[in-house]
C-alpha atoms as a PDB file:
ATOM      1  CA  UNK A   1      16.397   2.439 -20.200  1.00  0.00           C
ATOM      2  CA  UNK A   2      16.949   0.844 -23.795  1.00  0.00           C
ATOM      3  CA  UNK A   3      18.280   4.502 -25.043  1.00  0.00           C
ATOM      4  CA  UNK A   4      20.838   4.740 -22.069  1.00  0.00           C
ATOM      5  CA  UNK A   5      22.178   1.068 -23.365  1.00  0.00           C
ATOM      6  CA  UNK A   6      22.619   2.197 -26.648  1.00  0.00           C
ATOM      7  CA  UNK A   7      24.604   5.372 -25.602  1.00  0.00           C
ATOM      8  CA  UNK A   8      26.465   2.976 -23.366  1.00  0.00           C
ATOM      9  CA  UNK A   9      27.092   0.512 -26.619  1.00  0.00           C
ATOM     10  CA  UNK A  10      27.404   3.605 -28.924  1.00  0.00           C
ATOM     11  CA  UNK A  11      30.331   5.152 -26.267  1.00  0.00           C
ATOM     12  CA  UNK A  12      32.212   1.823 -26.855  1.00  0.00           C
ATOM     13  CA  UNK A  13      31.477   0.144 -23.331  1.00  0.00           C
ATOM     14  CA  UNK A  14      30.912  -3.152 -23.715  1.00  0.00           C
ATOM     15  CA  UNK A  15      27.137  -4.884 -22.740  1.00  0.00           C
ATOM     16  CA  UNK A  16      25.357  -7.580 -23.586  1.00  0.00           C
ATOM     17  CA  UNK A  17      21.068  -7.584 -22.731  1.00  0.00           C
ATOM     18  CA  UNK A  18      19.678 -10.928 -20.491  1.00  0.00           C
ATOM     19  CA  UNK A  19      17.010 -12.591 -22.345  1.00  0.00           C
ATOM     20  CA  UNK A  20      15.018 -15.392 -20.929  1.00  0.00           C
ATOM     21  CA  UNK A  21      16.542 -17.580 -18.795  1.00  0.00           C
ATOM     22  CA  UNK A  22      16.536 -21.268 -18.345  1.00  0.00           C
ATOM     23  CA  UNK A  23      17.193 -23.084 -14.932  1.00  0.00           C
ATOM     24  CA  UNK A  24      18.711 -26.375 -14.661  1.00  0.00           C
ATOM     25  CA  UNK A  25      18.656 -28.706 -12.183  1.00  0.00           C
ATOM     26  CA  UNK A  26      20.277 -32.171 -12.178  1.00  0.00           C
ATOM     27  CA  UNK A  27      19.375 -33.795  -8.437  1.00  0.00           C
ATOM     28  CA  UNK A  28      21.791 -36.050  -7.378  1.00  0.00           C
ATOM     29  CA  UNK A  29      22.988 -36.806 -10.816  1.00  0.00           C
ATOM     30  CA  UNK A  30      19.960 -38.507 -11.638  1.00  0.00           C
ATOM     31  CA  UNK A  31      18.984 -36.445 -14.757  1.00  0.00           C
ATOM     32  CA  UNK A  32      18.751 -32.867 -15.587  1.00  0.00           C
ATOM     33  CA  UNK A  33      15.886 -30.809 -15.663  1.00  0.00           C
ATOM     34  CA  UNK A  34      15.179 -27.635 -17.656  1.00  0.00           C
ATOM     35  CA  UNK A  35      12.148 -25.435 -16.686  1.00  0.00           C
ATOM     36  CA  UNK A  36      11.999 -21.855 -19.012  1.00  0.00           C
ATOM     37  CA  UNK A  37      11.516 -18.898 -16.693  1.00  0.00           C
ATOM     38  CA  UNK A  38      13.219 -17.146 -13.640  1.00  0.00           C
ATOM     39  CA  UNK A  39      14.196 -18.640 -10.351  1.00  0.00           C
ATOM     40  CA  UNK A  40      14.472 -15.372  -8.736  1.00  0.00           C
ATOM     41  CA  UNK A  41      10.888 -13.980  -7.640  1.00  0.00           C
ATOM     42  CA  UNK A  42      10.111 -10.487  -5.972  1.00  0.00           C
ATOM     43  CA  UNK A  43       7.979  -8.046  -4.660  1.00  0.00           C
ATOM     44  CA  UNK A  44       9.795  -5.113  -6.028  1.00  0.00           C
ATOM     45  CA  UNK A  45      10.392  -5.029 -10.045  1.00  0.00           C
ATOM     46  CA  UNK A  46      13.831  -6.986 -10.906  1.00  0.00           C
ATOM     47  CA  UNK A  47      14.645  -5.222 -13.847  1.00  0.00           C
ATOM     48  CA  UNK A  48      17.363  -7.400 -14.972  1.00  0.00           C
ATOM     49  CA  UNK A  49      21.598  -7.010 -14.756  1.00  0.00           C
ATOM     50  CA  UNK A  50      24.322  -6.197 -17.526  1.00  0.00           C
ATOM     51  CA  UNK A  51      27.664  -7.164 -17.088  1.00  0.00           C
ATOM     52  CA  UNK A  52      29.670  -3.984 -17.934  1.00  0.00           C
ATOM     53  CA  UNK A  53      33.635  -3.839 -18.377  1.00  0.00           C
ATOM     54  CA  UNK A  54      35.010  -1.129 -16.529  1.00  0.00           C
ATOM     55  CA  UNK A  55      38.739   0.248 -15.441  1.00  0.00           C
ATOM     56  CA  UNK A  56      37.404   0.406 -11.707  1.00  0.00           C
ATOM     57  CA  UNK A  57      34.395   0.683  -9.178  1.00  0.00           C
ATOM     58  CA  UNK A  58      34.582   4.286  -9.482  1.00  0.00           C
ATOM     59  CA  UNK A  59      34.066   4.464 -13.229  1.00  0.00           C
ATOM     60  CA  UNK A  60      31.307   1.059 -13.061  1.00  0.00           C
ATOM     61  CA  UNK A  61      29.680   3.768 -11.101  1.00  0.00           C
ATOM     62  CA  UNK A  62      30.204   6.770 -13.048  1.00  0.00           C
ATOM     63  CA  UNK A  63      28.619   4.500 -16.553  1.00  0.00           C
ATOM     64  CA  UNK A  64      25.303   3.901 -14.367  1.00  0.00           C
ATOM     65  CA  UNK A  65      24.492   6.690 -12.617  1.00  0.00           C
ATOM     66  CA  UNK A  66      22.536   8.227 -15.069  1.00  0.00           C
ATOM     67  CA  UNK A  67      20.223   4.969 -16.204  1.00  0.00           C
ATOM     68  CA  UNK A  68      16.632   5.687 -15.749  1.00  0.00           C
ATOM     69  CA  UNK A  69      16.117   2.968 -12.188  1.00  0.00           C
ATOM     70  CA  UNK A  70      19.167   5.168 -10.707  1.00  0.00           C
ATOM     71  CA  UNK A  71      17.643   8.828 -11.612  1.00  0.00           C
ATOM     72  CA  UNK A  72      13.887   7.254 -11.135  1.00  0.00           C
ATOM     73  CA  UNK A  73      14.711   6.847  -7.144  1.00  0.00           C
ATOM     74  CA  UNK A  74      15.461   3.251  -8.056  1.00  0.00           C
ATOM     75  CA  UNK A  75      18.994   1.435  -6.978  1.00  0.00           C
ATOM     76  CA  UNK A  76      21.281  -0.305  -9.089  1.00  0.00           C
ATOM     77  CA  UNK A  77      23.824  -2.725  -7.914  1.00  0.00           C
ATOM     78  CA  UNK A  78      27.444  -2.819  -9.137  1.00  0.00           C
ATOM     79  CA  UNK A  79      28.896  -5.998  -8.231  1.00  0.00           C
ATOM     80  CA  UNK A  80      32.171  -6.192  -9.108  1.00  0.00           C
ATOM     81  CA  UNK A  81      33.524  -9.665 -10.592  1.00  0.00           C
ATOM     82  CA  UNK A  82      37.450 -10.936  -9.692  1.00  0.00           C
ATOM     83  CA  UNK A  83      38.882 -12.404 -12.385  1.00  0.00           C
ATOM     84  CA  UNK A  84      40.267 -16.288 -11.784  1.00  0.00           C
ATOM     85  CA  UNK A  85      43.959 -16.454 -10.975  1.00  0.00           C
ATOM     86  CA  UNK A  86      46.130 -16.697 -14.353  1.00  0.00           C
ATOM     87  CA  UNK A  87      43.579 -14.874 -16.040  1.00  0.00           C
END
């Protein structure tokens, strides 16, 4: 997985790797709480998610086809992300 990143980075698309998240919670504005770890919990592995610049859908899918999850009978999600209006 790590070596189909770097060919990614090396190719010029840009990524950026998760690393361990933080959730925050401030209920009803009474103070905010940090707890280290993941919210999200599942019974299949979570591998992670990479936000990836791409000219389209089409070629979002083309630059993840080939990861390991996708080849390995795995899925991998493409979500794409609209940009705010004025931006």
């Amino acid at each position: 997985m790590h070596a189909h990143d770097e060919k990614l980075d090396r190719d010029g698309v840009r990524i950026g790797r998760a690393v361990q998240p933080v959730q925050v919670r401030n209920p009803g504005g009474r103070g905010v709480r940090r707890d280290e770890g993941a919210y999200l919990r599942s019974d299949l592995p979570v591998a992670g998610f990479m936000v990836i610049e791409a000219d389209s859908i089409d070629d979002a899918i083309a630059l993840v086809a080939d990861t390991p999850c996708a080849v390995a009978d795995g899925v991998v999600e493409v979500w794409p992300i609209e940009r705010s209006p004025g931006r």
